[in-house]
N, C-alpha and C. Protein backbone atom coordinates (compact mmCIF):
# COMPACT_ATOMS: atom_id res chain seq x y z
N UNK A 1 0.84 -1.20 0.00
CA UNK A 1 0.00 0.00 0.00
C UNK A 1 0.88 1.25 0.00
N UNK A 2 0.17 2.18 -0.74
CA UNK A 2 1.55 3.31 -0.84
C UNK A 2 0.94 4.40 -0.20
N UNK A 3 1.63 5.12 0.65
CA UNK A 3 1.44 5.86 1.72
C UNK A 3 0.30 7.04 1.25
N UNK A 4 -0.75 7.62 2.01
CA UNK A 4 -1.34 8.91 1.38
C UNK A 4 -1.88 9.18 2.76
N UNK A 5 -1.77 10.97 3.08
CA UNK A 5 -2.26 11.26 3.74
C UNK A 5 -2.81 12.63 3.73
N UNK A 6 -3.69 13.41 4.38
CA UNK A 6 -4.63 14.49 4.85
C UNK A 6 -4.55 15.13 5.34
N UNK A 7 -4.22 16.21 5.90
CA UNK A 7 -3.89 17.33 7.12
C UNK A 7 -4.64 18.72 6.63
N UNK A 8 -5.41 18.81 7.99
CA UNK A 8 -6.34 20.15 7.48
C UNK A 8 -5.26 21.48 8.37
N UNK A 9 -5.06 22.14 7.50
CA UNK A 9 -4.02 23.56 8.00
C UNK A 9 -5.44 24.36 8.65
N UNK A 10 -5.04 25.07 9.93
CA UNK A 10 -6.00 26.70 9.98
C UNK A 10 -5.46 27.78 10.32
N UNK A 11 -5.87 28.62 10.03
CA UNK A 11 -5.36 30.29 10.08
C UNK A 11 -4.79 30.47 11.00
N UNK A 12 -3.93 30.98 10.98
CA UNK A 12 -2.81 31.69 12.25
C UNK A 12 -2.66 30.65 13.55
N UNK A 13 -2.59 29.50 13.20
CA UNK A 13 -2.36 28.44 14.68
C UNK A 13 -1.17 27.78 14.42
N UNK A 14 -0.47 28.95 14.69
CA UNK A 14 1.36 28.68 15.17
C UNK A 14 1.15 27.43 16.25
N UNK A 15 0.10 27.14 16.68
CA UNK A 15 1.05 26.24 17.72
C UNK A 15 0.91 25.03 17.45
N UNK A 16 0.06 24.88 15.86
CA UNK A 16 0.03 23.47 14.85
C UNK A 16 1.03 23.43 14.03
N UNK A 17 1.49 24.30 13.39
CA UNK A 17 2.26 25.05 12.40
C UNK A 17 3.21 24.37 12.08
N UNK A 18 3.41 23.65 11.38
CA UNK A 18 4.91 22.64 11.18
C UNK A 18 4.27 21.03 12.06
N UNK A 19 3.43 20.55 12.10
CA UNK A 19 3.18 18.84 12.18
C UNK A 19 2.76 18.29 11.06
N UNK A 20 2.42 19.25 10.10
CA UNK A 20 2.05 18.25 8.50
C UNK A 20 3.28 17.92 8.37
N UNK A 21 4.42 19.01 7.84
CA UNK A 21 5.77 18.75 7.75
C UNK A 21 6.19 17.48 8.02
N UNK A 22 5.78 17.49 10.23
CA UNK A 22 6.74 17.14 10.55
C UNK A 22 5.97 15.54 10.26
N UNK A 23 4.92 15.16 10.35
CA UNK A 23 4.70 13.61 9.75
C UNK A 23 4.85 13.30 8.91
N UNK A 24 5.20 14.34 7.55
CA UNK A 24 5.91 13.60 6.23
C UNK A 24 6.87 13.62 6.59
N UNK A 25 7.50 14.41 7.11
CA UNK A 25 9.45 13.76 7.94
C UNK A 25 9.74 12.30 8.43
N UNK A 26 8.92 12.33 9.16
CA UNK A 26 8.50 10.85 9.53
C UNK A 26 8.44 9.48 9.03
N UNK A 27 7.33 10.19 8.13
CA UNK A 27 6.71 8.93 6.97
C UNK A 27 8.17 8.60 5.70
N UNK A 28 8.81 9.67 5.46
CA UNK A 28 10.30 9.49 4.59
C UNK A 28 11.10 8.58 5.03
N UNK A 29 11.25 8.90 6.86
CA UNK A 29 12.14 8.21 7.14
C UNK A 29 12.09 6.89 7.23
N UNK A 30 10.85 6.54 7.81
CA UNK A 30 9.93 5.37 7.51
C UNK A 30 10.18 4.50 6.75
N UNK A 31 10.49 5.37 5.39
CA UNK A 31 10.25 4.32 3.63
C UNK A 31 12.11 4.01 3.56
N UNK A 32 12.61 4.71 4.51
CA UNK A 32 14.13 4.32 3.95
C UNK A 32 15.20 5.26 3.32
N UNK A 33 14.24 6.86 3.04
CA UNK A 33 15.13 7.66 2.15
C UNK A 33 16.12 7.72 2.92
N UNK A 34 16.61 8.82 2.53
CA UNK A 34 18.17 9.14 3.04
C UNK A 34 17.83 11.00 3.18
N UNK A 35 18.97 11.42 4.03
CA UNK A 35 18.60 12.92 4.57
C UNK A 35 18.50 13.64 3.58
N UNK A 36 19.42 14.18 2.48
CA UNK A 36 19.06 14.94 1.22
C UNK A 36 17.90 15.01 0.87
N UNK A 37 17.19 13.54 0.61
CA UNK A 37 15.65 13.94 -0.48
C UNK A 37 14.53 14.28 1.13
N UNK A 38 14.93 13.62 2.07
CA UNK A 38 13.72 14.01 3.63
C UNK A 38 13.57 15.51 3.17
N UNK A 39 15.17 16.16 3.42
CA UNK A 39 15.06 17.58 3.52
C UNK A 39 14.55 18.48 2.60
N UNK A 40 14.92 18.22 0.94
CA UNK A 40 13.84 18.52 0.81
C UNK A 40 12.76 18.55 0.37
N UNK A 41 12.07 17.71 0.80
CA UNK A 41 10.09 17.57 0.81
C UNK A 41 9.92 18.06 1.85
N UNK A 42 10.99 17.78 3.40
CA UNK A 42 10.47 18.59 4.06
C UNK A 42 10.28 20.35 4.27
N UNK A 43 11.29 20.96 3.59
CA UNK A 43 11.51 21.89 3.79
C UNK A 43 10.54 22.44 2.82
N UNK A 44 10.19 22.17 1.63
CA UNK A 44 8.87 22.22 0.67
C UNK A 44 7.94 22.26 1.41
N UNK A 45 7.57 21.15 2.02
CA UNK A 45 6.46 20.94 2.88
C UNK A 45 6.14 22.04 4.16
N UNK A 46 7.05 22.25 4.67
CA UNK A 46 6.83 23.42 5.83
C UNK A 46 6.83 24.91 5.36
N UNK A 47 7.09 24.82 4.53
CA UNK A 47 6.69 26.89 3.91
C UNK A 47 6.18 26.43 3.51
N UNK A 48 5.02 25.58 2.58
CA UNK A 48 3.71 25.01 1.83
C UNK A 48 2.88 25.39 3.04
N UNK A 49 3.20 24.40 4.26
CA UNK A 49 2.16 24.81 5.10
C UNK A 49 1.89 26.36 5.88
N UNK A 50 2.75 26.77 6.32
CA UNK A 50 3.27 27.66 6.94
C UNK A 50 2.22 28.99 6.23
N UNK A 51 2.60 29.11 4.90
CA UNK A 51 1.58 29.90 3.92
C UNK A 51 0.63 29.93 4.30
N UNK A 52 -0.07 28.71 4.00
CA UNK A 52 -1.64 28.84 4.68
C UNK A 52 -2.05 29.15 5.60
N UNK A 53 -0.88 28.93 6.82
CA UNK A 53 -1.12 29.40 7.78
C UNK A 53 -1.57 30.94 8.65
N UNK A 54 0.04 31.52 7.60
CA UNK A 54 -0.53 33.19 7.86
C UNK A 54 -0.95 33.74 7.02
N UNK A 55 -1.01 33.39 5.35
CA UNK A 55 -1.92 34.10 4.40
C UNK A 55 -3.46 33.91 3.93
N UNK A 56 -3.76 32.32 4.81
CA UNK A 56 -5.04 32.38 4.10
C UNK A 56 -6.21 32.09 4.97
N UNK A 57 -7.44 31.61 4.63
CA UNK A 57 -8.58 31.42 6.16
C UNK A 57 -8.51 30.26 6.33
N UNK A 58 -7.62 29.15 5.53
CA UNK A 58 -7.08 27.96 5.69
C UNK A 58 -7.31 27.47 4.70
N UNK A 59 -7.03 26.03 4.73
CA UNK A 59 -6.85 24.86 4.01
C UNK A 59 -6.41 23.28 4.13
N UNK A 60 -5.95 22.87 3.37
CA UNK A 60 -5.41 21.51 3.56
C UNK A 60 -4.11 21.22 2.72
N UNK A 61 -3.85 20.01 2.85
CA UNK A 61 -2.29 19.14 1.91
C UNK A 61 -2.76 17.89 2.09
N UNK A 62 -2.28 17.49 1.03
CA UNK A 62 -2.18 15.97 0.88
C UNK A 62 -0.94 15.81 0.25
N UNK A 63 -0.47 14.13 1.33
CA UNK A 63 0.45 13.52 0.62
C UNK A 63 0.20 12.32 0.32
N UNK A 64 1.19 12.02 -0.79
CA UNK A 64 1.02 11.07 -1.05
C UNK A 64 2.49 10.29 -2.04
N UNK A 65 2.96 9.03 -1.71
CA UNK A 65 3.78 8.38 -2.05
C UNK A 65 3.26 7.18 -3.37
N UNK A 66 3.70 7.22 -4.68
CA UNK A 66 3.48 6.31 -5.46
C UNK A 66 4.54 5.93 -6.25
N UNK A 67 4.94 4.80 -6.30
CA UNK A 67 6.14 3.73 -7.27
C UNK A 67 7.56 4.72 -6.56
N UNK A 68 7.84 6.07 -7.30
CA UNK A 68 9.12 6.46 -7.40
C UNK A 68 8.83 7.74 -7.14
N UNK A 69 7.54 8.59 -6.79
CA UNK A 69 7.57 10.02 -6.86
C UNK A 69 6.49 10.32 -5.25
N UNK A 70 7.16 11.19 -5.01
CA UNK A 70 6.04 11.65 -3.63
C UNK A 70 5.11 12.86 -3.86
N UNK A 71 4.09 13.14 -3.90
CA UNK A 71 3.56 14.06 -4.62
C UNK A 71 2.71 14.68 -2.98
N UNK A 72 2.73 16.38 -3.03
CA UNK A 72 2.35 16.87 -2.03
C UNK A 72 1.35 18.08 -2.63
N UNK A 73 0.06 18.28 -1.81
CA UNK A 73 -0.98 19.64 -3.33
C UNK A 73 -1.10 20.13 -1.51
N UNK A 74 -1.24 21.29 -2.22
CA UNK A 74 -1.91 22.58 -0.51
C UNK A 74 -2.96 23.18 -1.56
N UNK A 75 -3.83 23.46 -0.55
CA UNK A 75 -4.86 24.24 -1.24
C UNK A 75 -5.85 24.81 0.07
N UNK A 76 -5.16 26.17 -0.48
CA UNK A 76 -6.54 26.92 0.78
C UNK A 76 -7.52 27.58 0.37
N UNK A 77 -8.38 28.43 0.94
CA UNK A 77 -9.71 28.77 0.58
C UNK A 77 -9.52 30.28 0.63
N UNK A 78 -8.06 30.89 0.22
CA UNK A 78 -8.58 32.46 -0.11
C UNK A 78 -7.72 33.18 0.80
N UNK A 79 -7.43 34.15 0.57
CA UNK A 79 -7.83 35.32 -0.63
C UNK A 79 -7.10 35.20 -1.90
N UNK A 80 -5.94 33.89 -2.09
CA UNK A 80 -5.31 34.02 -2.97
C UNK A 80 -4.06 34.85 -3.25
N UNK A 81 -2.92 34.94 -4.40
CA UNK A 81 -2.32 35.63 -4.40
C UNK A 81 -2.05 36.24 -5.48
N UNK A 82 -2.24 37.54 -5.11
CA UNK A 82 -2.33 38.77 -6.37
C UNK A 82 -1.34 38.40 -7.99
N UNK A 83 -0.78 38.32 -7.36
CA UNK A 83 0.53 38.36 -8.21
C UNK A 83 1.77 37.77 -8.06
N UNK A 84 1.46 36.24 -8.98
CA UNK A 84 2.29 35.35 -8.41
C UNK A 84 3.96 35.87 -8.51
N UNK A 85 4.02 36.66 -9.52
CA UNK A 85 5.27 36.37 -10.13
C UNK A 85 6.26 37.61 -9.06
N UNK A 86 5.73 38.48 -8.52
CA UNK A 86 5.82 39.32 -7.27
C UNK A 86 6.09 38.67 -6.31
N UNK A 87 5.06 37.83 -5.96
CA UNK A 87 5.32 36.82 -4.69
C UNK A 87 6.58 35.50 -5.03
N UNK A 88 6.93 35.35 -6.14
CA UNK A 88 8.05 34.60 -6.15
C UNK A 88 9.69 35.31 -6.20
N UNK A 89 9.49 36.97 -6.02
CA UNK A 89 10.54 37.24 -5.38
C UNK A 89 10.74 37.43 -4.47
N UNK A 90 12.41 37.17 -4.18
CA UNK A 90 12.66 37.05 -2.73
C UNK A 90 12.62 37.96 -2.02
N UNK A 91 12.61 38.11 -0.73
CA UNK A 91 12.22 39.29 0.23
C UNK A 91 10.66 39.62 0.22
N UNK A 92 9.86 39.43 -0.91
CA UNK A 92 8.47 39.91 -1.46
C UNK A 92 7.79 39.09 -0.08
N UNK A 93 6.49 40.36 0.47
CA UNK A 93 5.88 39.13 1.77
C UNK A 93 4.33 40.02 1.84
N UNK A 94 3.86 39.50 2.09
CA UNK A 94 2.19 39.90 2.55
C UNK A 94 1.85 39.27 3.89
N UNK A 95 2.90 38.83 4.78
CA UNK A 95 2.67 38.60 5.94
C UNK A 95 1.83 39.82 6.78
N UNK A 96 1.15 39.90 7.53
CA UNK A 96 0.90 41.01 8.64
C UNK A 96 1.70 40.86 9.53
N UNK A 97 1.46 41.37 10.64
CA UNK A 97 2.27 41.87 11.56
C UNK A 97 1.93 40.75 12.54
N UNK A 98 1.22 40.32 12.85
CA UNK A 98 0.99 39.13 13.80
C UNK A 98 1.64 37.55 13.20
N UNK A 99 1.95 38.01 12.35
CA UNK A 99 2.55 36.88 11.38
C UNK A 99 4.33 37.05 11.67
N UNK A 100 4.73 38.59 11.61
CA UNK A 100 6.10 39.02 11.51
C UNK A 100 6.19 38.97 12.45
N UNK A 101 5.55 39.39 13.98
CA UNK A 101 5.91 38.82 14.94
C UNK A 101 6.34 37.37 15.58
N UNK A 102 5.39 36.71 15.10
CA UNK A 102 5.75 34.79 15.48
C UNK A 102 7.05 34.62 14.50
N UNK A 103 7.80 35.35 13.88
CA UNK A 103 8.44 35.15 13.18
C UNK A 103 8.68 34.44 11.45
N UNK A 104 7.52 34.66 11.21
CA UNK A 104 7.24 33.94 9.85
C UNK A 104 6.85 35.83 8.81
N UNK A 105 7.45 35.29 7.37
CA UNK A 105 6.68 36.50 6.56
C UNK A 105 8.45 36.87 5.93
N UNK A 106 9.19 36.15 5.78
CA UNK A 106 10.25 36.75 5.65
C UNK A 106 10.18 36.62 3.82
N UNK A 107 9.34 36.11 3.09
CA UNK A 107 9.14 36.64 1.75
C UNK A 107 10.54 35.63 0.91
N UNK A 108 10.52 34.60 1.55
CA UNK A 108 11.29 33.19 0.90
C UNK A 108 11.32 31.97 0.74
N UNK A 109 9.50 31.93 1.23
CA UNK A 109 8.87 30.64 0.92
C UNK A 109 8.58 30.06 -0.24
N UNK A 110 7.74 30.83 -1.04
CA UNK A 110 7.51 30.01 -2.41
C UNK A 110 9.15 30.21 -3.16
N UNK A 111 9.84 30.73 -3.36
CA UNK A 111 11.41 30.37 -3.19
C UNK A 111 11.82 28.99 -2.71
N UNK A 112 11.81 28.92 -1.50
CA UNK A 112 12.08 27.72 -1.30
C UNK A 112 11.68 26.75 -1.65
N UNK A 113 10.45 26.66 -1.92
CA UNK A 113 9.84 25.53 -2.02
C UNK A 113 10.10 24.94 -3.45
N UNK A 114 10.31 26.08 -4.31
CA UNK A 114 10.42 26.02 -5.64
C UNK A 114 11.65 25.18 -5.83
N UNK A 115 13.13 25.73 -4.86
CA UNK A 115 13.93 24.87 -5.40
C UNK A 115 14.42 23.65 -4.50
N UNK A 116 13.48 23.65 -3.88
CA UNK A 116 13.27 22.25 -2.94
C UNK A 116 12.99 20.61 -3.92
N UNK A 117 11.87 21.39 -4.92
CA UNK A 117 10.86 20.11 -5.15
C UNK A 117 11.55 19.96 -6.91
N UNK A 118 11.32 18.92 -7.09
CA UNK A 118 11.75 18.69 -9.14
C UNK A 118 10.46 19.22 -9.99
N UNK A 119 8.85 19.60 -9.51
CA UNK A 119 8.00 20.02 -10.31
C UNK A 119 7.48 20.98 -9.26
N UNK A 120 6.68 22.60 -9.80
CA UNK A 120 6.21 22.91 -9.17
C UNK A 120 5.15 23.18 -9.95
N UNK A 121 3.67 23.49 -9.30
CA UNK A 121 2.16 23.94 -10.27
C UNK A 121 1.78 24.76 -9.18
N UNK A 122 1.69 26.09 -9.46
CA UNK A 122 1.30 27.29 -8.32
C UNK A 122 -0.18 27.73 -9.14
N UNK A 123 -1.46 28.19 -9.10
CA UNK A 123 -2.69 28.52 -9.36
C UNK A 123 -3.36 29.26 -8.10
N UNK A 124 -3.69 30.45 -8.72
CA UNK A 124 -4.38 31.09 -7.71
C UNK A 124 -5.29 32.15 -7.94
N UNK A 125 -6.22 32.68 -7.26
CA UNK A 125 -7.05 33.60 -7.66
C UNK A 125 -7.90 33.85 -6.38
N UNK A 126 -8.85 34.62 -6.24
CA UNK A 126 -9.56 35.32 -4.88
C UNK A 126 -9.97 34.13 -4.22
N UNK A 127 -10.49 32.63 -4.65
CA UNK A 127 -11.08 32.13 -3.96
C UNK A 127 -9.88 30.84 -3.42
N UNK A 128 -8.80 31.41 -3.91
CA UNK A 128 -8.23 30.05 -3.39
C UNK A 128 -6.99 29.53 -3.97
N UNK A 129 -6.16 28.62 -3.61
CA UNK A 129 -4.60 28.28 -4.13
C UNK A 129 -4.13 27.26 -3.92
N UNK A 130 -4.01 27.09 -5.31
CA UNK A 130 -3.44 25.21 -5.19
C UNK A 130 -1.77 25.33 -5.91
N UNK A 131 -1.30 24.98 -4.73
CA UNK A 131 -0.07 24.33 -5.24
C UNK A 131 0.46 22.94 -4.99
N UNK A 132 0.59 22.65 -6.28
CA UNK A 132 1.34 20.85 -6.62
C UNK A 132 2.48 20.92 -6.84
N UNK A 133 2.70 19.57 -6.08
CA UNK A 133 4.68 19.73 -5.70
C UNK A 133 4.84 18.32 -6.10
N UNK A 134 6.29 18.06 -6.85
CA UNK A 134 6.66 16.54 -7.31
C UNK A 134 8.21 16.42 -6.76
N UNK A 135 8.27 15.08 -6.76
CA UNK A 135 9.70 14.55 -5.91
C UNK A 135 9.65 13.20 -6.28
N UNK A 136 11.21 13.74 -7.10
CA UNK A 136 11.17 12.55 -7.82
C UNK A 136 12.14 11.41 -7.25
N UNK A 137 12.10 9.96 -6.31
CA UNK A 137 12.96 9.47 -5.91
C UNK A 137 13.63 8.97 -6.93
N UNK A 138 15.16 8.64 -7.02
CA UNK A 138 15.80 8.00 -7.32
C UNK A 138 16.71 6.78 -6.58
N UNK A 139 17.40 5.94 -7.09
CA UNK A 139 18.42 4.98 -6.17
C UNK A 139 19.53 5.69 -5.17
N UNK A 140 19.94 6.96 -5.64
CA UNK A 140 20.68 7.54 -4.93
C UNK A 140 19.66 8.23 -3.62
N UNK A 141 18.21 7.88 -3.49
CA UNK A 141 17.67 8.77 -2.36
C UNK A 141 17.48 7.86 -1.24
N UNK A 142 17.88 6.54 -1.66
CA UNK A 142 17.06 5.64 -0.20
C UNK A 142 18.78 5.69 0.21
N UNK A 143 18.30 5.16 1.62
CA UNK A 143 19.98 5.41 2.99
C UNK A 143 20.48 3.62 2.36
N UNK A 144 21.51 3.46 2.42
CA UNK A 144 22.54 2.37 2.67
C UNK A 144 23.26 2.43 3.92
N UNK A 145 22.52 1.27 4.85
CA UNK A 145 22.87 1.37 6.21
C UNK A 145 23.95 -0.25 6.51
């Protein structure tokens, strides 16, 4: 059976904020990878979530593991983002201030995530934002112990 799972993100609850992450961390280590490819899906995975967290009224992720590729989608319910190609530069942030305080908003997430993952699919508009993420294992990603 090949791994798939569900995690509902909600608005501004730093004190959930990073356990989707951290159970696909988990579930990697689980299958055998090795630290390079964990790090990054995970590090994909935690500014994926993190986003939703302080930009939107929430959402969800799913993962999911099949044959050779791990595939991860976020999708929240709004407001969306203006202007993707703005928001994919660095420093660029629409965090608020309750956001810059907990320390998140530093405007280098979808950055990261971008060169975290081997595919990225970003879509967005007022009601909502889906981004699909691909990871592609190879022989060099599982550990030799």
């Amino acid at each position: 059976m090949e791994p798939s799972k569900h995690y509902d993100i909600h608005p501004f609850d730093f004190d959930h904020a990073g356990k989707m992450s951290s159970d696909v961390k988990k579930t990697l280590k689980q299958a055998g990878l090795n630290f390079d490819f964990i790090k990054r899906v995970s590090v994909a995975a935690y500014e994926a979530e993190i986003n939703i967290v302080i930009h939107s009224v929430g959402g969800y992720a799913d993962f999911k593991m099949i044959d050779n590729v791990v595939y991860l989608q976020f999708i929240d319910y709004g407001p969306g983002i203006e202007n993707i190609e703005l928001a994919m530069t660095p420093g660029y942030s629409t965090a608020n201030e309750i956001s810059q305080l907990n320390g998140f908003g530093a405007g280098m997430g979808l950055i990261n995530i971008k060169n975290s993952c081997d595919e990225m699919s970003l879509l967005s508009d007022p009601n909502g934002t889906v981004l699909k993420l691909k990871f592609i294992m190879t022989e060099d990603h599982y550990r030799v112990d």
